[in-house]
Structure formats: C-alpha cells, structure tokens
Protein backbone atom coordinates (compact mmCIF):
# COMPACT_ATOMS: atom_id res chain seq x y z
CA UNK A 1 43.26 -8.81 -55.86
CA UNK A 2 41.09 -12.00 -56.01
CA UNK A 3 42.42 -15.22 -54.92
CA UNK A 4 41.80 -18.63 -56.38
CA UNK A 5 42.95 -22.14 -54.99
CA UNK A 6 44.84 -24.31 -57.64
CA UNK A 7 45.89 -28.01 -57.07
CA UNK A 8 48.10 -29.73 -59.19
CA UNK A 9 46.68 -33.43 -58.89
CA UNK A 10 49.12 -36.61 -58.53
CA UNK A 11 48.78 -37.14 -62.50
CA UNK A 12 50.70 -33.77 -62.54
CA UNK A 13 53.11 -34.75 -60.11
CA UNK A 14 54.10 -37.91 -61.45
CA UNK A 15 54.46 -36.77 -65.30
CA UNK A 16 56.48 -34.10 -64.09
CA UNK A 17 54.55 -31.27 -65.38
CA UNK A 18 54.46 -28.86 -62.04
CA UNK A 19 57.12 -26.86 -64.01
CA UNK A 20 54.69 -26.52 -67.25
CA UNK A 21 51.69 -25.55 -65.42
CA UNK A 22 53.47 -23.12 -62.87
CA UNK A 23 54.47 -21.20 -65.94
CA UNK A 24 51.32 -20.81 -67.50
CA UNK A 25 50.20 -19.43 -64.32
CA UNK A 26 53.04 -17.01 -64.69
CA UNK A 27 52.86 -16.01 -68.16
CA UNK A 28 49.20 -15.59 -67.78
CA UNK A 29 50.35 -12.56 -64.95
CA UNK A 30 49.22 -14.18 -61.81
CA UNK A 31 51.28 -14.68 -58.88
CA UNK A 32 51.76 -17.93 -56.68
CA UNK A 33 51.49 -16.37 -53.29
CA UNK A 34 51.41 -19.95 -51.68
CA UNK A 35 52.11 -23.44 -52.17
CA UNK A 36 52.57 -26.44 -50.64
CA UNK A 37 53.43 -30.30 -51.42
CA UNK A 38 50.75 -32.48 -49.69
CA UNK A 39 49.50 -35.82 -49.39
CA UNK A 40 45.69 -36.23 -49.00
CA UNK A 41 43.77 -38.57 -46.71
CA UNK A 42 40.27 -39.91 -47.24
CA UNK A 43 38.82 -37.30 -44.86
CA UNK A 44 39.79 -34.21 -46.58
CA UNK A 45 39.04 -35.71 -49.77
CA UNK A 46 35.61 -36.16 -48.35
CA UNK A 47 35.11 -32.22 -47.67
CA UNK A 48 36.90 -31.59 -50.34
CA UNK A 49 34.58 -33.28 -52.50
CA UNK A 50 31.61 -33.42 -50.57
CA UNK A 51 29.06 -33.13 -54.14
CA UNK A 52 30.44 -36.67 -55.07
CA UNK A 53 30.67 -38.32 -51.70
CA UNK A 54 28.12 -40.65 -52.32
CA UNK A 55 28.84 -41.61 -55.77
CA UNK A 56 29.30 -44.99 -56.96
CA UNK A 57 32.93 -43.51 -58.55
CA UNK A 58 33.85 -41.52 -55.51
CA UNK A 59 36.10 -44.50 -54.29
CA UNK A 60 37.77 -44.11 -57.78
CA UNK A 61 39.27 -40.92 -56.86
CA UNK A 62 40.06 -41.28 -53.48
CA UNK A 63 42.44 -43.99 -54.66
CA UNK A 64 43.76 -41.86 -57.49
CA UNK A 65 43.84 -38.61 -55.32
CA UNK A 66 45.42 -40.03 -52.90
CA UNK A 67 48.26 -42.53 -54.74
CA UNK A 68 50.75 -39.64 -54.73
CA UNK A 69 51.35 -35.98 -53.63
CA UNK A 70 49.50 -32.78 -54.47
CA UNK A 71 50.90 -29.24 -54.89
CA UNK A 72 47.96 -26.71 -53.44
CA UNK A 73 48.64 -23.54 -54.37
CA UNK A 74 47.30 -19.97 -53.64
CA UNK A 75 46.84 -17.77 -57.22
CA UNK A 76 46.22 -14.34 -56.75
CA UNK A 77 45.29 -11.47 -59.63
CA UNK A 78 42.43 -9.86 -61.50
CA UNK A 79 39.43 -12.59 -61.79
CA UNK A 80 41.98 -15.34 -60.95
CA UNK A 81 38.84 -17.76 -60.00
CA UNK A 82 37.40 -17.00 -63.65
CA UNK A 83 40.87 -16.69 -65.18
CA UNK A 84 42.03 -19.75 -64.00
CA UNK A 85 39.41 -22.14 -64.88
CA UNK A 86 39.77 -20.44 -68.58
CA UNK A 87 43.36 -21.55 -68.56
CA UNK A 88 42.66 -25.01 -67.29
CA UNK A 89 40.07 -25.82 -69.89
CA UNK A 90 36.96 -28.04 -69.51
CA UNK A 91 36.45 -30.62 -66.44
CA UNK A 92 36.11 -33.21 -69.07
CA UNK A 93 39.42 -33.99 -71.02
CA UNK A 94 37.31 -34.78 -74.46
CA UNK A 95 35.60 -31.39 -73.78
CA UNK A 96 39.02 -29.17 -73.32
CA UNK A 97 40.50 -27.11 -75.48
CA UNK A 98 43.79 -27.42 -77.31
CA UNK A 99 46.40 -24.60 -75.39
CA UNK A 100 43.98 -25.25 -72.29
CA UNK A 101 46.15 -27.19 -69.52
CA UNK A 102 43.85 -29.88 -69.65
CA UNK A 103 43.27 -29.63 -73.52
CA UNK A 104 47.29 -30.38 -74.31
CA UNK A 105 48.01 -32.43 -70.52
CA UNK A 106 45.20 -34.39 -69.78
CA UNK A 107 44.14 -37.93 -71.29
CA UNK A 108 40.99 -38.88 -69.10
CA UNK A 109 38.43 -37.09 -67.41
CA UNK A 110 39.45 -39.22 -64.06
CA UNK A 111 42.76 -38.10 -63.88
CA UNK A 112 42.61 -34.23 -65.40
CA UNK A 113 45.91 -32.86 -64.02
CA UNK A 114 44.51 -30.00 -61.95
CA UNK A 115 42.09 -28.72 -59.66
CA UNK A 116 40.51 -25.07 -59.59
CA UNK A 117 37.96 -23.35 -57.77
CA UNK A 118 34.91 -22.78 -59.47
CA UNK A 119 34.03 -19.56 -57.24
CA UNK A 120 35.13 -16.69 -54.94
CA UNK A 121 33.34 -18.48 -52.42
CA UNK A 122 34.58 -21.71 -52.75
CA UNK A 123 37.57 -20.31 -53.24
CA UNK A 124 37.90 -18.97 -49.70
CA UNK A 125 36.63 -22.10 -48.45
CA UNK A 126 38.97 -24.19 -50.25
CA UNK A 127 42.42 -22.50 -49.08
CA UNK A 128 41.05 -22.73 -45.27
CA UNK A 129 40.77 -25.93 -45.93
CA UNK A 130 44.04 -26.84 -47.15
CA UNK A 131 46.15 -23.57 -45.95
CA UNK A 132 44.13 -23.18 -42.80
C-alpha cells in the first residue's frame, strides 16, 4: 500500500472542516493510519517549504501557517500520493474543481485548506519530517 502525507492547514482548522475532509478521505477508500494536531514553527516551515524559502511571499505563509494548528495525517491505499492530490483539486483555488476539496472549501490560493504530497518520494520525506 502507498502512503501519502496530508495536512489539513489552519484555514481547515478554524472553519471547522477536519470532519468534511476526513470523510472524503474515507469515502474515497483510504485509511488514516496516523494523525496528529500540531503547531508549526518557522523552522519546519522552512524544510517544509524549502522551494519558496526565499520568496518575497514566503513570510506570508509562515504567518498564516503558523496562526493556528495543523492536523498531519498519514493516508495509506492504492496510488494515495496520485489519488489524493485528485481529490484535493488544483494548488490554485481559481484553478480547482467543483467536488475537489479545494474546488468547494477553498477561497484563495494563500490559504487552500490542505496540504498533499506531490510524490512517493516526497512523501516519505514529508512524514519523517513531521511523524519522525
């Protein structure tokens, strides 16, 4: 079985959709095997995104990732990387598809409700990361 990480972003969180999205997850037939609530720092956000670091916006979302909790999650099932990003719809809120999570949830690209790894490879890297 693959395994994807999945972060529910502080925009999630605070509009109290955790249930909404977990469900999805479900109904789509793959399994939570892990989850945890978190609060984020400046220096994981830094690894986490790393490709943005030095963008002039990257401040932006170290403020917004970091104004309220996370829920990290371990997804596990058949092609739950590509699966996953298919149910969250496009990065890009204008871009994302109505019945996506982002398509029906989301209202800005800067705060897009959830997080998903965009490969098996970054996938392992991202739940050592935040599941160690």
């Amino acid at each position: 079985m693959e395994r994807t990480y999945i972060m529910l972003k502080p925009d999630a969180i605070k509009r109290g959709l955790m249930g909404e999205v977990i469900s999805r997850i479900e109904r789509k037939g793959y399994r939570i095997v892990d989850c945890k609530m978190m609060h984020l720092d400046e220096a994981i956000l830094r690894e986490h995104y790393a490709h943005i670091a030095d963008k002039p916006f990257f401040p932006e979302i170290v403020e917004y990732m970091t104004s309220g909790p996370v829920l990290g999650m371990i997804v596990e099932g058949e092609n739950a990387v590509q699966g996953m990003r298919i149910i969250m719809g496009a990065t890009k809120f204008e871009e994302a598809a109505a019945g996506t999570i982002r398509g029906d949830y989301a209202f800005c690209t800067g705060q897009n409700i959830i997080h998903g790894s965009d490969s098996i490879e970054n996938a392992e890297i991202e739940i050592k990361r935040f599941f160690g």
